[in-house]
Protein backbone atom coordinates (compact mmCIF):
# COMPACT_ATOMS: atom_id res chain seq x y z
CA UNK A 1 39.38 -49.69 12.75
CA UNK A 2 41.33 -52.04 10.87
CA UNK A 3 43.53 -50.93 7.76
CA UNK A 4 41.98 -53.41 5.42
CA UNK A 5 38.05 -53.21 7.08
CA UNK A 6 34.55 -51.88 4.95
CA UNK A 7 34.30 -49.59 7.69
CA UNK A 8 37.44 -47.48 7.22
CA UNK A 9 36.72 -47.38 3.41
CA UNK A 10 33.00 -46.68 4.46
CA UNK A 11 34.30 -43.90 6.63
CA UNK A 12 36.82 -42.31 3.95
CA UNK A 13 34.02 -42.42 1.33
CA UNK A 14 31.59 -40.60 3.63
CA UNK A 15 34.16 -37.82 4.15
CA UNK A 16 35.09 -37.90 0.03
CA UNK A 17 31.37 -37.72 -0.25
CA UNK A 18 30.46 -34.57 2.58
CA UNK A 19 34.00 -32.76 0.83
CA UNK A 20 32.82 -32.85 -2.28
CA UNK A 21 29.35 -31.62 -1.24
CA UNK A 22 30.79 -29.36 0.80
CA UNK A 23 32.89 -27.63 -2.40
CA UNK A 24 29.90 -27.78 -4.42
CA UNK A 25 27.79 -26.17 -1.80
CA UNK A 26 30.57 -23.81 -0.73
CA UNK A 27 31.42 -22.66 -4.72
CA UNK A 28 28.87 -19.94 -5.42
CA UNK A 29 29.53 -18.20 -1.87
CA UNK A 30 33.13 -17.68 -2.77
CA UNK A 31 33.16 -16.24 -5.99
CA UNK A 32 34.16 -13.02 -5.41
CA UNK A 33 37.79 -11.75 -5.83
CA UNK A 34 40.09 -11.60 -2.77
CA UNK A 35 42.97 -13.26 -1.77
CA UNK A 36 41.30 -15.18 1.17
CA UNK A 37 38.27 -16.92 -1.12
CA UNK A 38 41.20 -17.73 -3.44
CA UNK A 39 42.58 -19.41 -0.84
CA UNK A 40 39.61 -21.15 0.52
CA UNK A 41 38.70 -22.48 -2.74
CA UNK A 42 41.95 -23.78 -3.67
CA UNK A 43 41.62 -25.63 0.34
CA UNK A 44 38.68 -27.37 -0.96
CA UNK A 45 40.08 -28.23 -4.16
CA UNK A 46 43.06 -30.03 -2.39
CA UNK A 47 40.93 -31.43 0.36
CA UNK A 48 38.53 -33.17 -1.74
CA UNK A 49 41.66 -34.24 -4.30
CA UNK A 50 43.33 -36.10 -0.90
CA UNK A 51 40.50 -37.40 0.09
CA UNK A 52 39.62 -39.27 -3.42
CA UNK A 53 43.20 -40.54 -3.47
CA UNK A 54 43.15 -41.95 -0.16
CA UNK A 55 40.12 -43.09 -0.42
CA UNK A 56 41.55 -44.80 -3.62
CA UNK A 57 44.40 -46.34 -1.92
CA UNK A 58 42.41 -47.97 0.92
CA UNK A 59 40.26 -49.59 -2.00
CA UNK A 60 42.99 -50.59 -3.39
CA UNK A 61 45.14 -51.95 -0.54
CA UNK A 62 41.84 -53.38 0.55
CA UNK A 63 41.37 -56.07 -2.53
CA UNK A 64 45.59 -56.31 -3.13
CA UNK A 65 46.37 -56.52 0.56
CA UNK A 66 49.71 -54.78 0.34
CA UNK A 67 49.47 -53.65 3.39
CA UNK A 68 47.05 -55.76 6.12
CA UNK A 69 47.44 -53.53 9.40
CA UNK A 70 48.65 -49.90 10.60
CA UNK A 71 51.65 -52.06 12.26
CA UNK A 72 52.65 -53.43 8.59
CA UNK A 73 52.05 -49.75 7.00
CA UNK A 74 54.17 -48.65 9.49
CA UNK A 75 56.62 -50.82 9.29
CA UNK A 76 57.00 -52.51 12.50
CA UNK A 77 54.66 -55.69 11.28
CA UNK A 78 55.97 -59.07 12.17
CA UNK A 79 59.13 -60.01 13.32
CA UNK A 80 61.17 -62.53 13.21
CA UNK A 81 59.48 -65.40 10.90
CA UNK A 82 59.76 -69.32 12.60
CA UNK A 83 58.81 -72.71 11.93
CA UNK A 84 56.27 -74.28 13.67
CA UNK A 85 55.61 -77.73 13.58
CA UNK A 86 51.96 -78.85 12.84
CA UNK A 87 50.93 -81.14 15.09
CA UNK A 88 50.00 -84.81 13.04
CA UNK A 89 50.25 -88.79 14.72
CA UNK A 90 53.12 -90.23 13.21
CA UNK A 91 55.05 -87.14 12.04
CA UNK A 92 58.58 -87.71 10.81
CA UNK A 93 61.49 -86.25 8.41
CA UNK A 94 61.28 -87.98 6.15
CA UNK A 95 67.40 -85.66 -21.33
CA UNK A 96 64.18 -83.97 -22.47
CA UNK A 97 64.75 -80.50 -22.44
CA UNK A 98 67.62 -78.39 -24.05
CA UNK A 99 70.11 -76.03 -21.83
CA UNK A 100 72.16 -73.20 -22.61
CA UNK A 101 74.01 -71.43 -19.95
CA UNK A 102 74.24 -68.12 -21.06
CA UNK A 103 76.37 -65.90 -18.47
CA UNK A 104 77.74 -65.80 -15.35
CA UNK A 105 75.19 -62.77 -13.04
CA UNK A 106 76.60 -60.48 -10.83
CA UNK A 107 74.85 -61.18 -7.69
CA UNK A 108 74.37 -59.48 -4.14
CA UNK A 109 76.70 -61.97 -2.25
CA UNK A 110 78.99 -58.97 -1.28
CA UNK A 111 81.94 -56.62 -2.63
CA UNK A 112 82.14 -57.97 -6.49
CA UNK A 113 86.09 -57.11 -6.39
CA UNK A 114 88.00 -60.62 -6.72
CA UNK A 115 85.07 -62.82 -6.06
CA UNK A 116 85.26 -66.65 -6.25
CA UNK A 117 83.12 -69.10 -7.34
CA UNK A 118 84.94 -71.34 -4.35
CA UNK A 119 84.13 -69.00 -1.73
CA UNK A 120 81.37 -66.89 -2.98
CA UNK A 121 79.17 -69.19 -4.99
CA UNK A 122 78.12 -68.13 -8.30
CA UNK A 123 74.69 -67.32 -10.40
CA UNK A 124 73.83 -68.56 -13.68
CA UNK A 125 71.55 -67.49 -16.07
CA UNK A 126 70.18 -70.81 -17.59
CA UNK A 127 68.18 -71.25 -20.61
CA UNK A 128 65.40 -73.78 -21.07
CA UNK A 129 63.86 -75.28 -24.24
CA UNK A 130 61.28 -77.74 -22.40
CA UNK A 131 60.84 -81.12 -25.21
CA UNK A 132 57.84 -82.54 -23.73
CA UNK A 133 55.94 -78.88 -22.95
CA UNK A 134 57.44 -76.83 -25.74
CA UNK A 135 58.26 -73.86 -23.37
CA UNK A 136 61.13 -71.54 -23.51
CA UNK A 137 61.70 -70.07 -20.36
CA UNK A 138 65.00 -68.90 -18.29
CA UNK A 139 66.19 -69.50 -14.62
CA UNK A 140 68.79 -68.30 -12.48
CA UNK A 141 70.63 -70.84 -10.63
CA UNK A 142 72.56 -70.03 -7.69
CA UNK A 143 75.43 -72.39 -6.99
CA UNK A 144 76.95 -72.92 -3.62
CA UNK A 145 80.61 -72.04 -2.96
CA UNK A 146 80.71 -75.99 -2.37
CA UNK A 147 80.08 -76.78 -5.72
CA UNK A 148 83.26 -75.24 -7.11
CA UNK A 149 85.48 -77.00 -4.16
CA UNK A 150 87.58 -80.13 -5.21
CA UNK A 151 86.38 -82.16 -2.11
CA UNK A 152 83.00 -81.49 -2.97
CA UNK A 153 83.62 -82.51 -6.83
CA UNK A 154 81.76 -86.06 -6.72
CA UNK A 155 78.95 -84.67 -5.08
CA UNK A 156 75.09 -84.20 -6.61
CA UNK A 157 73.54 -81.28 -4.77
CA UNK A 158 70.16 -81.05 -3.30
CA UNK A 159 67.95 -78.48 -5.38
CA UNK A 160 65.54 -75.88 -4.38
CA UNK A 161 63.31 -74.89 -6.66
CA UNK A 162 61.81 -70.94 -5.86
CA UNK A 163 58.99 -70.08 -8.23
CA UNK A 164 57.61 -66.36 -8.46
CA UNK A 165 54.57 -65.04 -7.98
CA UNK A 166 52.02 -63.95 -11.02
CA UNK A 167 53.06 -61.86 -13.23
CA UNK A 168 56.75 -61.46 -11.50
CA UNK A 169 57.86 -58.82 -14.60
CA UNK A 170 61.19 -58.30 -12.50
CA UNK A 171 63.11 -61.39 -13.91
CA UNK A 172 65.46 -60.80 -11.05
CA UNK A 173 63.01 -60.86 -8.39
CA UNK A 174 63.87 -63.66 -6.54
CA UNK A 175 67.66 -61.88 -6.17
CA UNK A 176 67.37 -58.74 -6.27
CA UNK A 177 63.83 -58.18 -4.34
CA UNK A 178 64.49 -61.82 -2.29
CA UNK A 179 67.94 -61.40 -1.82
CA UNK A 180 67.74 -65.30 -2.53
CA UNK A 181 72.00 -65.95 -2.92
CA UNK A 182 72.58 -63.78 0.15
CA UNK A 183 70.47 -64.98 2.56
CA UNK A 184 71.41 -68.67 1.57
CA UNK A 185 75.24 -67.59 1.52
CA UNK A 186 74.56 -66.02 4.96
CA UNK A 187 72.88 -69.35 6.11
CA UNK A 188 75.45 -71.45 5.12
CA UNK A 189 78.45 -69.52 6.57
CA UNK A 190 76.20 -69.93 9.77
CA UNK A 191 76.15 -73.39 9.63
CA UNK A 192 72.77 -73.30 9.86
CA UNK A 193 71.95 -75.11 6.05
CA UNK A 194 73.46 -77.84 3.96
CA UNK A 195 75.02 -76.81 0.20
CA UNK A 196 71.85 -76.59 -1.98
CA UNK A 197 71.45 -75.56 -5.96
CA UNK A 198 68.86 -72.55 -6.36
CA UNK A 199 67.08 -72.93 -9.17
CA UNK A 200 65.06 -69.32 -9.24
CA UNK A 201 62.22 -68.75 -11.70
CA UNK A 202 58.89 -66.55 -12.56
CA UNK A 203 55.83 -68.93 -13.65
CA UNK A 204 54.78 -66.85 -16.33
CA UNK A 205 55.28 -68.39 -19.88
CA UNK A 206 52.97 -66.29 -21.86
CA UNK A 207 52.88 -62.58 -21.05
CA UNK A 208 49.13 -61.63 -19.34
CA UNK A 209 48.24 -65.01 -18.56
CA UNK A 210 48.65 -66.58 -15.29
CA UNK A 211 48.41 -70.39 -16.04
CA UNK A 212 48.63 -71.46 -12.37
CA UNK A 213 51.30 -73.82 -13.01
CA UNK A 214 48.16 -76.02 -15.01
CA UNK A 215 48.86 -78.06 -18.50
CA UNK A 216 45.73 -76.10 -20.17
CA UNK A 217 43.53 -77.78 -22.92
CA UNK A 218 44.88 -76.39 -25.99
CA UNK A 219 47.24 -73.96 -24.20
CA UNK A 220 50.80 -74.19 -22.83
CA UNK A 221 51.62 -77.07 -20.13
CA UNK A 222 53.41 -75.51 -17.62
CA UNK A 223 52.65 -78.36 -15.34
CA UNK A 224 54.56 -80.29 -17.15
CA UNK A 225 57.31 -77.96 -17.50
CA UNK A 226 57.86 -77.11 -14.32
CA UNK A 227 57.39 -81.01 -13.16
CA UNK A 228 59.52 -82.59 -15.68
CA UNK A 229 61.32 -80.59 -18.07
CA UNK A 230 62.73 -77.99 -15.55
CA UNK A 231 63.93 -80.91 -13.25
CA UNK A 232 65.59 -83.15 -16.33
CA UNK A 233 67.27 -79.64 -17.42
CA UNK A 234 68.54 -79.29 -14.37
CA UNK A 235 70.20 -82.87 -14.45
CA UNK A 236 71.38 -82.23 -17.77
CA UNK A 237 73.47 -79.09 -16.39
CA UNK A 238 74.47 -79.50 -13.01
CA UNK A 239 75.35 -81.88 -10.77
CA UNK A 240 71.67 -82.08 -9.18
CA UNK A 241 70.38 -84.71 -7.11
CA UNK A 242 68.79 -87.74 -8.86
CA UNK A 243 66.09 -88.98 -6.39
CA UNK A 244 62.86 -86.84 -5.56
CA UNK A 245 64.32 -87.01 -1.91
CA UNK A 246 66.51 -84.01 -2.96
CA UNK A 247 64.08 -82.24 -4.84
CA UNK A 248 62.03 -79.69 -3.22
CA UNK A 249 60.21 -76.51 -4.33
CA UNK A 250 58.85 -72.88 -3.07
CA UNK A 251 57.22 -70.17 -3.77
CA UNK A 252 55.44 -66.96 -3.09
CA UNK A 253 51.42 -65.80 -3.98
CA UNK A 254 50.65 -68.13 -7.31
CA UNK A 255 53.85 -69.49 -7.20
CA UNK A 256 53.31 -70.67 -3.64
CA UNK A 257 49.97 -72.19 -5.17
CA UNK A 258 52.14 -73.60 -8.04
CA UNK A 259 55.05 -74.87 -5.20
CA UNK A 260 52.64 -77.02 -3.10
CA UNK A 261 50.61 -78.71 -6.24
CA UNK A 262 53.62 -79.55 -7.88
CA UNK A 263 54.54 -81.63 -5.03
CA UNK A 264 51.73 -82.95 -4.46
CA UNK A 265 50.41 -84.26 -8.09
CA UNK A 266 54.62 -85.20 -8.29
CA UNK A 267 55.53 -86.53 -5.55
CA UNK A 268 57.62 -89.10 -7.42
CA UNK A 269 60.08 -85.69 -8.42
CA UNK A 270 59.27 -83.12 -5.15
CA UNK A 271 59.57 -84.58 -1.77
CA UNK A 272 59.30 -80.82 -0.16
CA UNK A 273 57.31 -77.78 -0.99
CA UNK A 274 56.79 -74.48 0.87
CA UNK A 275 53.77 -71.51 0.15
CA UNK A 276 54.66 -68.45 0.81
CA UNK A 277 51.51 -66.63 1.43
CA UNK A 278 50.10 -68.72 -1.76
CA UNK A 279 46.40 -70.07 -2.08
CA UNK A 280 45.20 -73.28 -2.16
CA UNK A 281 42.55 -73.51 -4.30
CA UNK A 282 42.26 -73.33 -8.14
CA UNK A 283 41.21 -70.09 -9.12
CA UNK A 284 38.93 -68.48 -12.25
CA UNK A 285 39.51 -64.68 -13.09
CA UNK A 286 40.23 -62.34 -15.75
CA UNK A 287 43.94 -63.40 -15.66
CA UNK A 288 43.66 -67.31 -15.66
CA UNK A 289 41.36 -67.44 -18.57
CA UNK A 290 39.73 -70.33 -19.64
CA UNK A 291 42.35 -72.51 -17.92
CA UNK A 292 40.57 -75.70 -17.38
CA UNK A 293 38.15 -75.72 -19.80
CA UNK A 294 35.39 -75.71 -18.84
CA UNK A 295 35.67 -79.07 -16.58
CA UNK A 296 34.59 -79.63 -13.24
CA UNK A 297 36.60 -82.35 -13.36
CA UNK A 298 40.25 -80.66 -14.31
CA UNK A 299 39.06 -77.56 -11.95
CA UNK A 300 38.86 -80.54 -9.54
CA UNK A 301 41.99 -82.10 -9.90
CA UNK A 302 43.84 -78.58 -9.49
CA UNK A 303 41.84 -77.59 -6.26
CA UNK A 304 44.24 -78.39 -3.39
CA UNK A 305 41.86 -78.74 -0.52
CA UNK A 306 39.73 -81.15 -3.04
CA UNK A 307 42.49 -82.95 -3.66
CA UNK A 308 42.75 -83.40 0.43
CA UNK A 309 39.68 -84.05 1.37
CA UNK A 310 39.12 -86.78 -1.40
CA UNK A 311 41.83 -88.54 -3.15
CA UNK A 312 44.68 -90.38 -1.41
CA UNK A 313 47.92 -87.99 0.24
CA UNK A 314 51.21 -88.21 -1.09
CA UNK A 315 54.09 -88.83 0.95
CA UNK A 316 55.17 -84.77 0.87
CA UNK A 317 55.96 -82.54 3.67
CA UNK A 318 54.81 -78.98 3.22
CA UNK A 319 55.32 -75.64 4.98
CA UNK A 320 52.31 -73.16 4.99
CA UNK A 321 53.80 -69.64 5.67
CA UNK A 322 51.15 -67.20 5.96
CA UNK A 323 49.85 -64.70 8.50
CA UNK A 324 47.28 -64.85 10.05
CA UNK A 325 46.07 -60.87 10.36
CA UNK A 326 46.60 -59.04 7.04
CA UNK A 327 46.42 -62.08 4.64
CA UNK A 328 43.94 -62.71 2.23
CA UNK A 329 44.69 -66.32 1.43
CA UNK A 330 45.01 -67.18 5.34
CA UNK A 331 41.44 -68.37 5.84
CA UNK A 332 42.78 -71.21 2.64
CA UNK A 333 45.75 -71.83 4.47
CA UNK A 334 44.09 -73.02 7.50
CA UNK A 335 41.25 -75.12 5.77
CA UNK A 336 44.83 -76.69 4.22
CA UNK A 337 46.74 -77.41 7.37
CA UNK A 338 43.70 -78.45 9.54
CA UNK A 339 42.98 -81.16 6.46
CA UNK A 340 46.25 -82.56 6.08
CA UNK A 341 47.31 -86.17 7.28
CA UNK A 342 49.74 -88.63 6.98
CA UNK A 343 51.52 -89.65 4.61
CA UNK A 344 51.19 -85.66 4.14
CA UNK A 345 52.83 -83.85 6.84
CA UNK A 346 52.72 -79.99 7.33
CA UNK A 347 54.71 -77.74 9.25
CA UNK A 348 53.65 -73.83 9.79
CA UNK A 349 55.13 -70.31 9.96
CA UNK A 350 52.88 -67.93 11.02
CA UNK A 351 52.86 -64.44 11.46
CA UNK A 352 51.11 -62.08 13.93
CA UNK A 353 49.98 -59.65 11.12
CA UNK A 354 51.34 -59.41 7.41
CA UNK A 355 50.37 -57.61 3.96
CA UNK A 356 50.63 -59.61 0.79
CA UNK A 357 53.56 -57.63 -0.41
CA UNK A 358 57.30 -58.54 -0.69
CA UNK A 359 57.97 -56.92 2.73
CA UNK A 360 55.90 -59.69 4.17
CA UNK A 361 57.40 -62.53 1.93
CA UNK A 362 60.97 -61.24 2.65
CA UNK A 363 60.60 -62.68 6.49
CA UNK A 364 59.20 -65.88 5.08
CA UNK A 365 62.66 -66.71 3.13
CA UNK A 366 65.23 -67.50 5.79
CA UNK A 367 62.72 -69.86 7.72
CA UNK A 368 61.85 -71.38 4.43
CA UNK A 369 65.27 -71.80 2.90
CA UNK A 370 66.45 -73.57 6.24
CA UNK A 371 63.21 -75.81 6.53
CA UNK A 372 64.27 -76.92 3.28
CA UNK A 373 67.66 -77.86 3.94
CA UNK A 374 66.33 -79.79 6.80
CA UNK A 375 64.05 -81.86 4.24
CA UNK A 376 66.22 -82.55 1.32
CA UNK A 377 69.40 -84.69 0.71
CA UNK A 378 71.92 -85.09 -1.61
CA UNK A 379 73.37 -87.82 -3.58
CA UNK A 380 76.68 -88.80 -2.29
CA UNK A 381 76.49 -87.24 1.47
């Protein structure tokens, strides 16, 4: 009986249900004084209590899916994460916003003791006043070792740009939950990735409102932050690649959602984009709001499997991580890659069984960070 299946929560409420009976029935037989009915009734107490809260947590890892077999509760889910490529005819590689950089982060790249920018890389936490959006937000920019290096110095760097999920309240979580720096640093000291900038951010610009990544009527635009303030801010700090052929962009959950539209509606910035166990479809719920209001046609235009099935495809690549046991948002992922064609071109990693937690995201990072590598150039190389 499967972790996340009506009939294991069936089960458990049954046996909630008969425990519960059971005490009430039970109750009036043991009320005399002793130390064994003490006992007994405090047994039934604490059985029916564990049986509510596991019933609980089944419901509850049931709709959130933080855990999507026994194998993933247990910890032995998975494996090793790779890319797949998705079979397709033709398939090939192919100054408006205000910065303030406001410290130098301590990140996980190792012993801290006489680090170097040149050998170690460095993270940044960057400030962003977005012109055309009016959104404040912040990012944390990881910046290879190669970008300090003298032979590197008239070199623009490809960028990578990893959005979290909704609501992401850890503003660290791509580094210290992702481990973002260290497995690039790891990868690169391999030999296995080119020098990239990280650019690592949470989509959330108003606190209990997950925007999906939309510009929403008489609300925030965090489309076009994200599409065209975050990139120019970028340019304005660092020395970033200019054409959208070194511009590529991830994420996990919404922000996988918010990775792969981005691309797709901007395909003149984003040449790459990777979902990390995100959905494809624009959603409606007690978090989103009003977000498109209330127009077929802007629902439309933010529904990614519309947007395949009947407009033209931009010239994008996209990797679908997902898995395919476990997953809620599998069953979109699949309607996604089976749609795709050319000029669109998607490549898969797929796993046997996975919960939509960071344990399960965590394996979808290396595979990600080097598919990215192997899409994106710099200026200059």
């Amino acid at each position: 009986m499967g972790l996340t299946s009506w009939g294991l929560l069936g089960l458990l409420s049954l046996i909630t249900a008969a425990c519960l009976a059971g005490t009430v029935w039970a109750w009036p037989r043991l009320a005399s004084a002793g130390l064994k009915t003490t006992a007994v009734r405090t047994a039934l107490l604490a059985g029916g209590q564990l049986m509510i809260i596991l019933t609980l947590l089944v419901g509850v890892n049931g709709y959130y899916l933080f855990y999507g077999t026994w194998t993933d509760l247990m910890g032995a889910a998975g494996g090793k994460a790779q890319v797949r490529q998705h079979p397709q005819p033709g398939a090939g590689p192919d100054a408006a916003a205000a910065t303030r950089v406001v410290k130098t982060v301590q990140a996980k790249l190792g012993p801290r003791e006489g680090a170097k920018p040149t050998r170690d890389g460095q993270v940044q936490h960057l400030e962003i006043s977005g012109v055309r959006s009016g959104i404040a937000s912040e990012a944390y920019i990881y910046l290879p070792p190669e970008y300090f290096q003298p032979q590197y110095a008239a070199k623009r760097f490809p960028v990578a740009l990893f959005i979290a999920g909704y609501p992401s309240r850890d503003r660290l979580t791509w580094i210290e939950k992702g481990h973002l720096p260290e497995e690039a640093a790891r990868q690169r000291a391999a030999g296995r990735i080119q020098p990239m900038i990280y650019v690592m951010m949470r989509p959330t610009v108003e606190p209990g409102w997950d925007t999906e990544c939309a510009d929403v009527p008489g609300g925030p635009k965090v489309e076009t932050f994200f599409s065209q303030d975050v990139p120019e801010a970028i340019l304005n700090t660092y020395r970033a690649a200019r054409s959208r052929h070194g511009w590529g962009v991830a994420g996990y959950s919404a922000g996988g959602y918010c990775a792969v539209k981005l691309a797709m509606l901007h395909s003149d910035r984003f040449t790459a984009a990777a979902s990390l166990a995100g959905h494809f479809r624009a959603i409606l719920d007690t978090t989103t709001r009003q977000l498109y209001d209330r127009s077929k046609q802007l629902r439309q235009d933010n529904d990614l499997l519309w947007r395949l099935r009947n407009l033209p495809q931009p010239p994008v690549s996209v990797l679908v991580a997902s898995a395919s046991i476990g997953e809620r948002t599998y069953a979109q992922a699949k309607l996604f890659m089976d749609a795709a064609r050319p000029p669109l071109l998607v490549d898969k990693v797929l796993l046997p069984t996975g919960g939509h937690n960071f344990k399960t995201f965590r394996k979808y990072i290396p595979p990600t960070i080097e598919w990215l590598s192997a899409h994106l150039r710099g200026d200059g190389q």
